[in-house]
PDB file of N, CA and C in Angstrom:
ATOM      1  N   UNK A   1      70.109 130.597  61.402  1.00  0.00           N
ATOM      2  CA  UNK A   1      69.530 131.911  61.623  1.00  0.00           C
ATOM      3  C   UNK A   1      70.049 132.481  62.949  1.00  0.00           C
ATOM      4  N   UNK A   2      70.204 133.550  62.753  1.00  0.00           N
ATOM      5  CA  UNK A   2      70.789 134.505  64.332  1.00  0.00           C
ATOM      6  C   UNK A   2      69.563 134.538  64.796  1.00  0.00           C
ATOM      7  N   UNK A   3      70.606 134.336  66.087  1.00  0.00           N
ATOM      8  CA  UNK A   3      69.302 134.485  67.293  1.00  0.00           C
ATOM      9  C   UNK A   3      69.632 136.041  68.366  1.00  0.00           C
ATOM     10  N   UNK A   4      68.845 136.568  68.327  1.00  0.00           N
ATOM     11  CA  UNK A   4      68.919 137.733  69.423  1.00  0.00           C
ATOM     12  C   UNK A   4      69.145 137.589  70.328  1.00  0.00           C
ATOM     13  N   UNK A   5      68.416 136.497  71.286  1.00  0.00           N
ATOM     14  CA  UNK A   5      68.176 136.384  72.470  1.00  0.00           C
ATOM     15  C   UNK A   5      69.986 135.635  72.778  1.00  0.00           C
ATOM     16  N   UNK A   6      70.533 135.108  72.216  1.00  0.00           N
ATOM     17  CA  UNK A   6      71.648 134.425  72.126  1.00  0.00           C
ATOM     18  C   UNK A   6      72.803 135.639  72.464  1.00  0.00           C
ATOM     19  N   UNK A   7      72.661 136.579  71.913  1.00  0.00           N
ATOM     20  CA  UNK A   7      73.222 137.901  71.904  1.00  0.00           C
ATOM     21  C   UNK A   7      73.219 138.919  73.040  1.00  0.00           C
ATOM     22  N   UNK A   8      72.057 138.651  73.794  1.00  0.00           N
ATOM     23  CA  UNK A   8      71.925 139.250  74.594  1.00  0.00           C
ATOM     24  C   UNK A   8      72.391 138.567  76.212  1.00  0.00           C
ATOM     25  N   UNK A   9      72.417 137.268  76.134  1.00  0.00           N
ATOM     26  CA  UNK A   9      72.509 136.425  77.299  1.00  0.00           C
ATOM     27  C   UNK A   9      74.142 136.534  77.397  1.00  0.00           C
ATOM     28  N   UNK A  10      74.919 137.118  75.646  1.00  0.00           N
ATOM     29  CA  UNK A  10      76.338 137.018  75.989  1.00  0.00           C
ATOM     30  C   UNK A  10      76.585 138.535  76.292  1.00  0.00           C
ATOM     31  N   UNK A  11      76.393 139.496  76.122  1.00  0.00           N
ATOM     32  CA  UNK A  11      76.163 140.730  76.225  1.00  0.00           C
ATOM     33  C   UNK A  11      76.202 141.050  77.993  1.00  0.00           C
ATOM     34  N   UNK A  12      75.327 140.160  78.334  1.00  0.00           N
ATOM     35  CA  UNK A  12      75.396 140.360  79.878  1.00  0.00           C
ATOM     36  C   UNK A  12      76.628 139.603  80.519  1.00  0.00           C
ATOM     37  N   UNK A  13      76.577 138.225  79.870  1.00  0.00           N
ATOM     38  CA  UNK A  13      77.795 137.832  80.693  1.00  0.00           C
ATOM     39  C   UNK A  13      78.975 138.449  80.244  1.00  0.00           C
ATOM     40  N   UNK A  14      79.283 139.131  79.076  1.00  0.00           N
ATOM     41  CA  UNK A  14      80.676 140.129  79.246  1.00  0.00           C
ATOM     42  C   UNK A  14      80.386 141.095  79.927  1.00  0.00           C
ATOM     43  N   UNK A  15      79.262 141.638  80.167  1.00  0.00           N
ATOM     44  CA  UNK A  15      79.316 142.982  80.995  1.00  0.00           C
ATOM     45  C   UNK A  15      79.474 141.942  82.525  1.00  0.00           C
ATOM     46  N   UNK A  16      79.012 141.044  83.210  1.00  0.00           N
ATOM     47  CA  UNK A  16      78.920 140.328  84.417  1.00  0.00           C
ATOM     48  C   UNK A  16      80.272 139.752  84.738  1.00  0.00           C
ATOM     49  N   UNK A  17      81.198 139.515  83.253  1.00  0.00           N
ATOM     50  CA  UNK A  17      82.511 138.619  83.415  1.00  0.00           C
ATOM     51  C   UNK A  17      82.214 136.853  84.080  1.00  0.00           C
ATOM     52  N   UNK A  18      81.359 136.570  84.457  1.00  0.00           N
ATOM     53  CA  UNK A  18      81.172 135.341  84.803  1.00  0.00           C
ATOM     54  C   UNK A  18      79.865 134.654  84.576  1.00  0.00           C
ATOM     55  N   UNK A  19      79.929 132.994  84.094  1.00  0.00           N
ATOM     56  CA  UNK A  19      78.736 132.488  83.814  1.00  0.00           C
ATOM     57  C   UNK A  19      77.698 133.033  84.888  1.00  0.00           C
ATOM     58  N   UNK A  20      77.882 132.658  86.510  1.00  0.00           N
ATOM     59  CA  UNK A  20      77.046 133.047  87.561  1.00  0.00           C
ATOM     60  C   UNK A  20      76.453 134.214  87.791  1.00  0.00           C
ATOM     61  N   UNK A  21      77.500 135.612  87.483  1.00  0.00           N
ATOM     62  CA  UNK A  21      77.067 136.693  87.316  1.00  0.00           C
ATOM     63  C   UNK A  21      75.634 136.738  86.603  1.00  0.00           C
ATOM     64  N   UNK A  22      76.064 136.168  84.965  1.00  0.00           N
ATOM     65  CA  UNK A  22      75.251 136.744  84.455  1.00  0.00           C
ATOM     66  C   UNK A  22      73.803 135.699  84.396  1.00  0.00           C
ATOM     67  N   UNK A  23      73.994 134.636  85.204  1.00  0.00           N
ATOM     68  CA  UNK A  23      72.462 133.502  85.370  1.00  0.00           C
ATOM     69  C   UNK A  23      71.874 134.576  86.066  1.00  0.00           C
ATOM     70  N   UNK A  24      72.618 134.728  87.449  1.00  0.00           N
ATOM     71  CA  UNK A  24      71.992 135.662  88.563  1.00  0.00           C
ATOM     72  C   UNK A  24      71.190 137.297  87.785  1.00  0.00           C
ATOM     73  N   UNK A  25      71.601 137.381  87.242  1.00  0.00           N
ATOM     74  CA  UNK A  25      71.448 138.381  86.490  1.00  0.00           C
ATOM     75  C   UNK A  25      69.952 138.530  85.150  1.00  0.00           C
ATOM     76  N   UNK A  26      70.280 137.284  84.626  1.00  0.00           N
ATOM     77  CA  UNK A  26      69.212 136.996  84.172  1.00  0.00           C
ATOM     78  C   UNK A  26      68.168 136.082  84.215  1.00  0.00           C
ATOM     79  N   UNK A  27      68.479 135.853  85.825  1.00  0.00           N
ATOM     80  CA  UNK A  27      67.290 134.593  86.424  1.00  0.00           C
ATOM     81  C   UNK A  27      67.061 133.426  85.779  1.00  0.00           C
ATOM     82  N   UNK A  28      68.442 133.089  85.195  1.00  0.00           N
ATOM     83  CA  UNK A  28      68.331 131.492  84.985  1.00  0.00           C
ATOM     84  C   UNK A  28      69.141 131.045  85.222  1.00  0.00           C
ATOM     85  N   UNK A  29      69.442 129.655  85.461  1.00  0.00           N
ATOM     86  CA  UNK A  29      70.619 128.555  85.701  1.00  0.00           C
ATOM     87  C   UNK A  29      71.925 128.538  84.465  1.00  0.00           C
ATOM     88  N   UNK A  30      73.190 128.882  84.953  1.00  0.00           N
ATOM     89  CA  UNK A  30      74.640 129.082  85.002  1.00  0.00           C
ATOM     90  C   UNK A  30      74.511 128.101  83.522  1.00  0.00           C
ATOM     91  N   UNK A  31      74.084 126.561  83.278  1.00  0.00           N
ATOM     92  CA  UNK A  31      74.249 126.304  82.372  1.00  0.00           C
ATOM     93  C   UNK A  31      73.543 126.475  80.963  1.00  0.00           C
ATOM     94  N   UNK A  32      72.208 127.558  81.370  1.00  0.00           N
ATOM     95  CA  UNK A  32      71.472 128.055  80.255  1.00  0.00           C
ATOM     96  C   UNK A  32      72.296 129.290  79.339  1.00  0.00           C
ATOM     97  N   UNK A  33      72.873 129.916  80.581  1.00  0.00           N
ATOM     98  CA  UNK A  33      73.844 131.140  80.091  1.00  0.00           C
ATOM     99  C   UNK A  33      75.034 130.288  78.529  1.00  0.00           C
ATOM    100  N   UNK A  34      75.419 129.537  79.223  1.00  0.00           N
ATOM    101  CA  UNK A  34      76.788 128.798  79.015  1.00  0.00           C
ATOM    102  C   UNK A  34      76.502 128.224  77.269  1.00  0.00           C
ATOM    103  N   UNK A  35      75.030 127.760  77.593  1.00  0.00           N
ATOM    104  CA  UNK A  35      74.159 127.170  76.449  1.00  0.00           C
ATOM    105  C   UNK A  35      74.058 128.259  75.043  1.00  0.00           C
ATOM    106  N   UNK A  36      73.583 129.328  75.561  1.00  0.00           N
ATOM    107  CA  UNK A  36      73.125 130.375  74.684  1.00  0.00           C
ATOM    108  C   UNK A  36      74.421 130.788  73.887  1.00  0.00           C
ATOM    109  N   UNK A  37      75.595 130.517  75.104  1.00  0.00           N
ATOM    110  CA  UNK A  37      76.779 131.758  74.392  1.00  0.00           C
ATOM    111  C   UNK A  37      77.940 130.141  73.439  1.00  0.00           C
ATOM    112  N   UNK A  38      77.270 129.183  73.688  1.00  0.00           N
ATOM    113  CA  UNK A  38      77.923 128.074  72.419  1.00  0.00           C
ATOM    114  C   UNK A  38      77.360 127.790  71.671  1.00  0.00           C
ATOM    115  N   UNK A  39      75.701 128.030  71.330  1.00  0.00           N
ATOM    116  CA  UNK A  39      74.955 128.421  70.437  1.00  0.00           C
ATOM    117  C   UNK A  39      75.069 129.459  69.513  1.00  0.00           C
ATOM    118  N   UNK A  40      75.864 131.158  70.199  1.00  0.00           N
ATOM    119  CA  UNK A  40      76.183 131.538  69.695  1.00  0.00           C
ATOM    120  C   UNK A  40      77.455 131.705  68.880  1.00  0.00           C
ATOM    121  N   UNK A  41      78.313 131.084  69.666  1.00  0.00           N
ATOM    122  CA  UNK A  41      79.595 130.473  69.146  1.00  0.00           C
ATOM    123  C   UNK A  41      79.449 129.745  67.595  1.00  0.00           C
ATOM    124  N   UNK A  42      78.622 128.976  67.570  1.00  0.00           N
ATOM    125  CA  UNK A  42      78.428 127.841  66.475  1.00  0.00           C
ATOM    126  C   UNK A  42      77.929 128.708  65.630  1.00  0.00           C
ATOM    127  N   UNK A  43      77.281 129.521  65.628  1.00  0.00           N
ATOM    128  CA  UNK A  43      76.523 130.562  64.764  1.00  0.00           C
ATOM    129  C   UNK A  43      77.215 130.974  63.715  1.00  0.00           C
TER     130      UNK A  43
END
């Protein structure tokens, strides 16, 4: 099942260009970002 939230965590890091950007960005740790967008990968 698609996940939204998966979509959106990559959404920021292309608009941010970098894992850090977009943690900082969405107030979580660099490898949650990283998590979401190979979750979405596998999708």
């Amino acid at each position: 099942m698609f996940d939204w939230e998966d979509l959106r965590y990559f959404i920021v890091f292309a608009h941010e260009q970098s894992l850090s950007g977009a943690a900082r960005k969405l107030k979580v740790d660099h490898a949650t970002v990283a998590r979401r967008i190979s979750a979405l990968e596998v999708r």
